[in-house]
Protein backbone atom coordinates (compact mmCIF):
# COMPACT_ATOMS: atom_id res chain seq x y z
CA UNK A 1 11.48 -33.29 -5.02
CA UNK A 2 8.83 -30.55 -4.72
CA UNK A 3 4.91 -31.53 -5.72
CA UNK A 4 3.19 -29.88 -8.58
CA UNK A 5 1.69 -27.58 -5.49
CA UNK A 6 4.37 -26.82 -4.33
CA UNK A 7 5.77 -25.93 -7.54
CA UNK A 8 3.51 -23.56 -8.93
CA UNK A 9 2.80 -21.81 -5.13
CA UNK A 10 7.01 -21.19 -5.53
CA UNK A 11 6.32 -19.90 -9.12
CA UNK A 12 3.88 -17.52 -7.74
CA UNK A 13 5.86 -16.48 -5.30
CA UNK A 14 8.63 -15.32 -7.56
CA UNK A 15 6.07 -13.58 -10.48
CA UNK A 16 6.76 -9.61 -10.75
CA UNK A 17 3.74 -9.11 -8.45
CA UNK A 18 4.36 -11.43 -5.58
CA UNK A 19 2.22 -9.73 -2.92
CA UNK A 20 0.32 -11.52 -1.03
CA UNK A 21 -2.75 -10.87 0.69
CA UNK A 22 -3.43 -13.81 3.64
CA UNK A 23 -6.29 -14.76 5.02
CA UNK A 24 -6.95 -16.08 8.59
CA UNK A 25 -6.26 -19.53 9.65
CA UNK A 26 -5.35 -20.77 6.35
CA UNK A 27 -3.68 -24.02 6.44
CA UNK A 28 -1.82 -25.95 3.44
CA UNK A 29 0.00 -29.15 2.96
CA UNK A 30 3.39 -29.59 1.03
CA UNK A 31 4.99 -32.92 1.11
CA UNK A 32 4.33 -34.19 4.30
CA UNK A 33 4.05 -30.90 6.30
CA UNK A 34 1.11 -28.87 7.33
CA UNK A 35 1.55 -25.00 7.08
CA UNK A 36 -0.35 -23.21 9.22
CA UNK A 37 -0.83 -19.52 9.21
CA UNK A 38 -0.88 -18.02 12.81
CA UNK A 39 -2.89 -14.57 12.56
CA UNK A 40 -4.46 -11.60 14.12
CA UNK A 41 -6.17 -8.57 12.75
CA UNK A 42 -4.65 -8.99 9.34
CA UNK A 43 -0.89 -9.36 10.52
CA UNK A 44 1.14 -12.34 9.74
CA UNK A 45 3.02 -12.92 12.56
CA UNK A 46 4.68 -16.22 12.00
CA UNK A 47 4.27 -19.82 10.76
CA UNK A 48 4.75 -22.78 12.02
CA UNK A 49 5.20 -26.48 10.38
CA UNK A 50 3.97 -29.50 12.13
CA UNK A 51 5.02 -32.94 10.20
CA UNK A 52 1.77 -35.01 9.37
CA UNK A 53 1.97 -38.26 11.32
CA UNK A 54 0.41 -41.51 10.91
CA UNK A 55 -1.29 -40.01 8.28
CA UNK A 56 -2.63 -42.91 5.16
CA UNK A 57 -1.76 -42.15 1.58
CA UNK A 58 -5.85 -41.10 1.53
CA UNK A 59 -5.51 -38.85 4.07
CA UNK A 60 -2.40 -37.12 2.56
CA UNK A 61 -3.84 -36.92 -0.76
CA UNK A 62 -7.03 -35.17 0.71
CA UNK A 63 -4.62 -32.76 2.18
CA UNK A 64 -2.96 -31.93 -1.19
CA UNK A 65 -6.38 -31.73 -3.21
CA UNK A 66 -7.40 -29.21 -0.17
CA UNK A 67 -4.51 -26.82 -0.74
CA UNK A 68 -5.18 -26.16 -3.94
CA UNK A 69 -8.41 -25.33 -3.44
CA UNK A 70 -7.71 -23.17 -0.63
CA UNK A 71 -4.71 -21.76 -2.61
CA UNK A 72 -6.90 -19.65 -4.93
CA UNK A 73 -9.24 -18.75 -1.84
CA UNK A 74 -6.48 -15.76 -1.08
CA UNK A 75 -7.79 -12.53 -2.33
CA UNK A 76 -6.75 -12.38 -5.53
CA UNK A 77 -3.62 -14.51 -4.93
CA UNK A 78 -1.07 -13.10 -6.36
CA UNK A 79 -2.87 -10.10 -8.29
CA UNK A 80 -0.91 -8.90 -10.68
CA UNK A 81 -2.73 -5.56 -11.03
CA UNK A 82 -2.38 -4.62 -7.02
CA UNK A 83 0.50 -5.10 -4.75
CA UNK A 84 -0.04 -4.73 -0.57
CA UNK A 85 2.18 -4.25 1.80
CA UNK A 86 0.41 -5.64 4.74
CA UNK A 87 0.51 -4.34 8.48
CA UNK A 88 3.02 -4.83 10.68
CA UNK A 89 5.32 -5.24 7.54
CA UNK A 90 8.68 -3.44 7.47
CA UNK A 91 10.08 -2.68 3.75
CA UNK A 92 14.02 -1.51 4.00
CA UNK A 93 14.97 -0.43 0.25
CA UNK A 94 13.06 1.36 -2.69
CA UNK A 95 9.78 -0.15 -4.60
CA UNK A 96 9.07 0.64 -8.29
CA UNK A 97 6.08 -1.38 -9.54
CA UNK A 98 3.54 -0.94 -12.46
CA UNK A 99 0.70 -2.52 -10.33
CA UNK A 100 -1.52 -0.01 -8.59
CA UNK A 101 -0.24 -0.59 -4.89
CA UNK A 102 -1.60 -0.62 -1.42
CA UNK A 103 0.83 0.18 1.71
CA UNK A 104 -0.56 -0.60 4.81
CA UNK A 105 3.05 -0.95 6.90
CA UNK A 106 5.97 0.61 6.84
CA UNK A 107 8.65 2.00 4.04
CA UNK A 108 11.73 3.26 4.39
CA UNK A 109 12.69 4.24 0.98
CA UNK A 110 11.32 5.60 -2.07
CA UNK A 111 7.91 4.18 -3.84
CA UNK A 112 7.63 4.45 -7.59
CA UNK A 113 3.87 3.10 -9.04
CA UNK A 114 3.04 4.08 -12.58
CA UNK A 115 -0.75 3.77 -11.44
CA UNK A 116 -2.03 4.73 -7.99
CA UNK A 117 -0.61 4.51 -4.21
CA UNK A 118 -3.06 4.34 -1.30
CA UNK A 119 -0.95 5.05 1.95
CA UNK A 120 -2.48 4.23 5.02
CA UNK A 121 0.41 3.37 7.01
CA UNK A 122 3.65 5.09 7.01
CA UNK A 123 6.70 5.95 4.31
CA UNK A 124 9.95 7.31 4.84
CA UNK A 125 11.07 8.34 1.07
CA UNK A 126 9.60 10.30 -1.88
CA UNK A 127 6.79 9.34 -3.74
CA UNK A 128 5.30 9.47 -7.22
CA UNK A 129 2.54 7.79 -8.82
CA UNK A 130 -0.53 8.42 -10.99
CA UNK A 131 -2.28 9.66 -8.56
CA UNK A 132 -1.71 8.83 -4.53
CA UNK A 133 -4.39 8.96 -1.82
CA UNK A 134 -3.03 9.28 1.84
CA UNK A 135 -5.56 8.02 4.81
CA UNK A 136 -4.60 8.19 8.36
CA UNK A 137 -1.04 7.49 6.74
CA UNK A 138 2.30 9.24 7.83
CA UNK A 139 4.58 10.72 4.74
CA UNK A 140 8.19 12.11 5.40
CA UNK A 141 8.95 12.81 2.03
CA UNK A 142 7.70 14.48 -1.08
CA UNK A 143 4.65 13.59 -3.17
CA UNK A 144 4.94 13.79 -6.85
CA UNK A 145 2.42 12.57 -9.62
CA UNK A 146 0.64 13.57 -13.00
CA UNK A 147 -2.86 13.53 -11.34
CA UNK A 148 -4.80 14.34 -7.99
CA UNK A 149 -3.57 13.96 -4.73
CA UNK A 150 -6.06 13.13 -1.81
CA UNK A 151 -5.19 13.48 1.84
CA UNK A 152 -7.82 12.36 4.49
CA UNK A 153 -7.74 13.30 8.55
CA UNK A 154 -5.30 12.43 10.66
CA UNK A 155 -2.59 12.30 7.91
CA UNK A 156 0.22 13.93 8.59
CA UNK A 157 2.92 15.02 5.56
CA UNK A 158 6.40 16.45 6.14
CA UNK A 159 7.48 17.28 2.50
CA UNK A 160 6.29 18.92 -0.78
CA UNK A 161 3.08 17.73 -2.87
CA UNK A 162 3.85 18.53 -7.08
CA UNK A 163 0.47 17.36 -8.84
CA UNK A 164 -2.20 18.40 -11.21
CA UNK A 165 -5.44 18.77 -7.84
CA UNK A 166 -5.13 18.34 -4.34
CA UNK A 167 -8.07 18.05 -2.23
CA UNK A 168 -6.52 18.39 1.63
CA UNK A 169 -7.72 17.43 5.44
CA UNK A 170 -4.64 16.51 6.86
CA UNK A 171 -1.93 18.51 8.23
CA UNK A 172 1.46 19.46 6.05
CA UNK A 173 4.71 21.04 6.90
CA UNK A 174 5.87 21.73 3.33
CA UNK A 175 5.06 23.41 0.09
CA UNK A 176 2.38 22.73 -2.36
CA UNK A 177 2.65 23.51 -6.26
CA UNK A 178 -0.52 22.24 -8.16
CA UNK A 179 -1.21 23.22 -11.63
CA UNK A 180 -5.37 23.27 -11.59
CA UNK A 181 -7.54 23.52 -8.09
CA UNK A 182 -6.76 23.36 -4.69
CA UNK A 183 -9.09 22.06 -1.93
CA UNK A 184 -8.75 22.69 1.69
CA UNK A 185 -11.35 21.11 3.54
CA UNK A 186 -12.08 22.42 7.18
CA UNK A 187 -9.75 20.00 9.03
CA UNK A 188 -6.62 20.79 7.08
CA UNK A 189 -3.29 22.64 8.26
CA UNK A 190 -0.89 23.98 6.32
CA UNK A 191 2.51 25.25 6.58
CA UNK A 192 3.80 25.99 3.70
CA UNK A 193 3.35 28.31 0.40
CA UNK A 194 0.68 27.04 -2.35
CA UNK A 195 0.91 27.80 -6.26
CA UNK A 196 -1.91 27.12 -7.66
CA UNK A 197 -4.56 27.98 -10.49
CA UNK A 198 -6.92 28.56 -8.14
CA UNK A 199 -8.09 27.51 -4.74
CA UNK A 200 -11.16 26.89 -2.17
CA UNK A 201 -11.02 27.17 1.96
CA UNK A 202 -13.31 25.38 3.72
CA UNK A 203 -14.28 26.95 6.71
CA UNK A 204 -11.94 25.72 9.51
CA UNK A 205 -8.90 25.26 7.47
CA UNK A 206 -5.65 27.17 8.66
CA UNK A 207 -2.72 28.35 6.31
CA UNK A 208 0.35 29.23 7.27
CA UNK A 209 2.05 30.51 4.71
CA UNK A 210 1.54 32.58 0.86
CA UNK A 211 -0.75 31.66 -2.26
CA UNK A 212 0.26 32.23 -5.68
CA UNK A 213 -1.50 32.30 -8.27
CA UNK A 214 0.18 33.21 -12.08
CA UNK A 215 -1.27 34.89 -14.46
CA UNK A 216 -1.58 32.72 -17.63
CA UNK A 217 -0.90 34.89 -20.94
């Protein structure tokens, strides 16, 4: 029979937003056992139980009135408003969430927000969102959404971008059709065509490819 901890940590784990976000060295007890997290730079690696022995009915009770204190002391834990896909974590399959969300690992599939996607790790799949800012990430896919798209250095983007402004210092193999203002900062590359309202070149920045720009009646 599970304790009341261990009852609502399941419950949270099965909520629409179950992301977690863990800390380092966190350690809980359920019903005997001691969880402990085993960590480095941000990236679960693995747990490992260890039964509780010779322990006094004290001494377990003090571990139980511990974990839920330290249950709440994960950032925001879980959040229903952000979802994170931490490092070193491999997602096989589609997301569609209405959380803004955070990926940090790896997709392969498409990602559906209807708020904002920071990518600073890598995804394999189209994407559409609110609005979707790419740092140091890796995109093989298009990028759709109904606001601005910001792409940092050392992104790299193989695939269209369909939004309403793009400001731009990565590098892009793939068309761009944005209905207000472009921005091309002095590290970007791009090779592709651009339709656009209008658009500024930053000194630096290389295009490979035509601009468009139609003539509103």
């Amino acid at each position: 029979m599970k304790t009341a901890v261990e009852h609502n940590y399941f419950d949270d784990l099965m909520s629409d937003s179950a992301w977690i976000r863990f800390k380092t060295k966190t350690k809980m007890f359920f019903g005997g056992y001691e969880m402990k997290e085993i960590r480095g730079n941000h990236q679960m690696k693995k747990y490992e139980s260890q039964e509780i022995l010779s322990s006094s009915s004290d001494e377990i009770e003090s571990n139980v009135n511990a974990s839920k204190t330290l249950a709440p002391d994960f950032e925001r834990f879980p959040n229903r408003e952000e979802a994170c896909i931490p490092k070193d974590t491999i997602i096989e399959g589609s997301i569609s969430t209405k959380a803004n969300l955070l990926i940090d690992g790896f997709v392969r599939g498409n990602v559906v927000s209807e708020n904002n996607i920071t990518i600073t790790g890598k995804v394999e799949g189209n994407i559409q969102a609110k609005s979707i800012h790419v740092n140091k990430g890796t995109i093989d896919g298009h990028l759709n959404c109904i606001g601005g798209v910001q792409v940092s250095e050392m992104s790299i983007i193989n695939g269209n971008i369909d939004s309403q402004s793009l400001e731009f210092n990565g590098e892009i193999k793939g068309d761009m059709k944005i209905s207000k203002t472009v921005t091309l900062k002095s590290g970007a590359f791009v090779d592709g065509n651009i339709i656009t309202k209008s658009i500024n070149m930053q000194e630096g920045a290389v295009l490979r490819g035509n601009v468009e720009m139609p003539i509103e009646n």
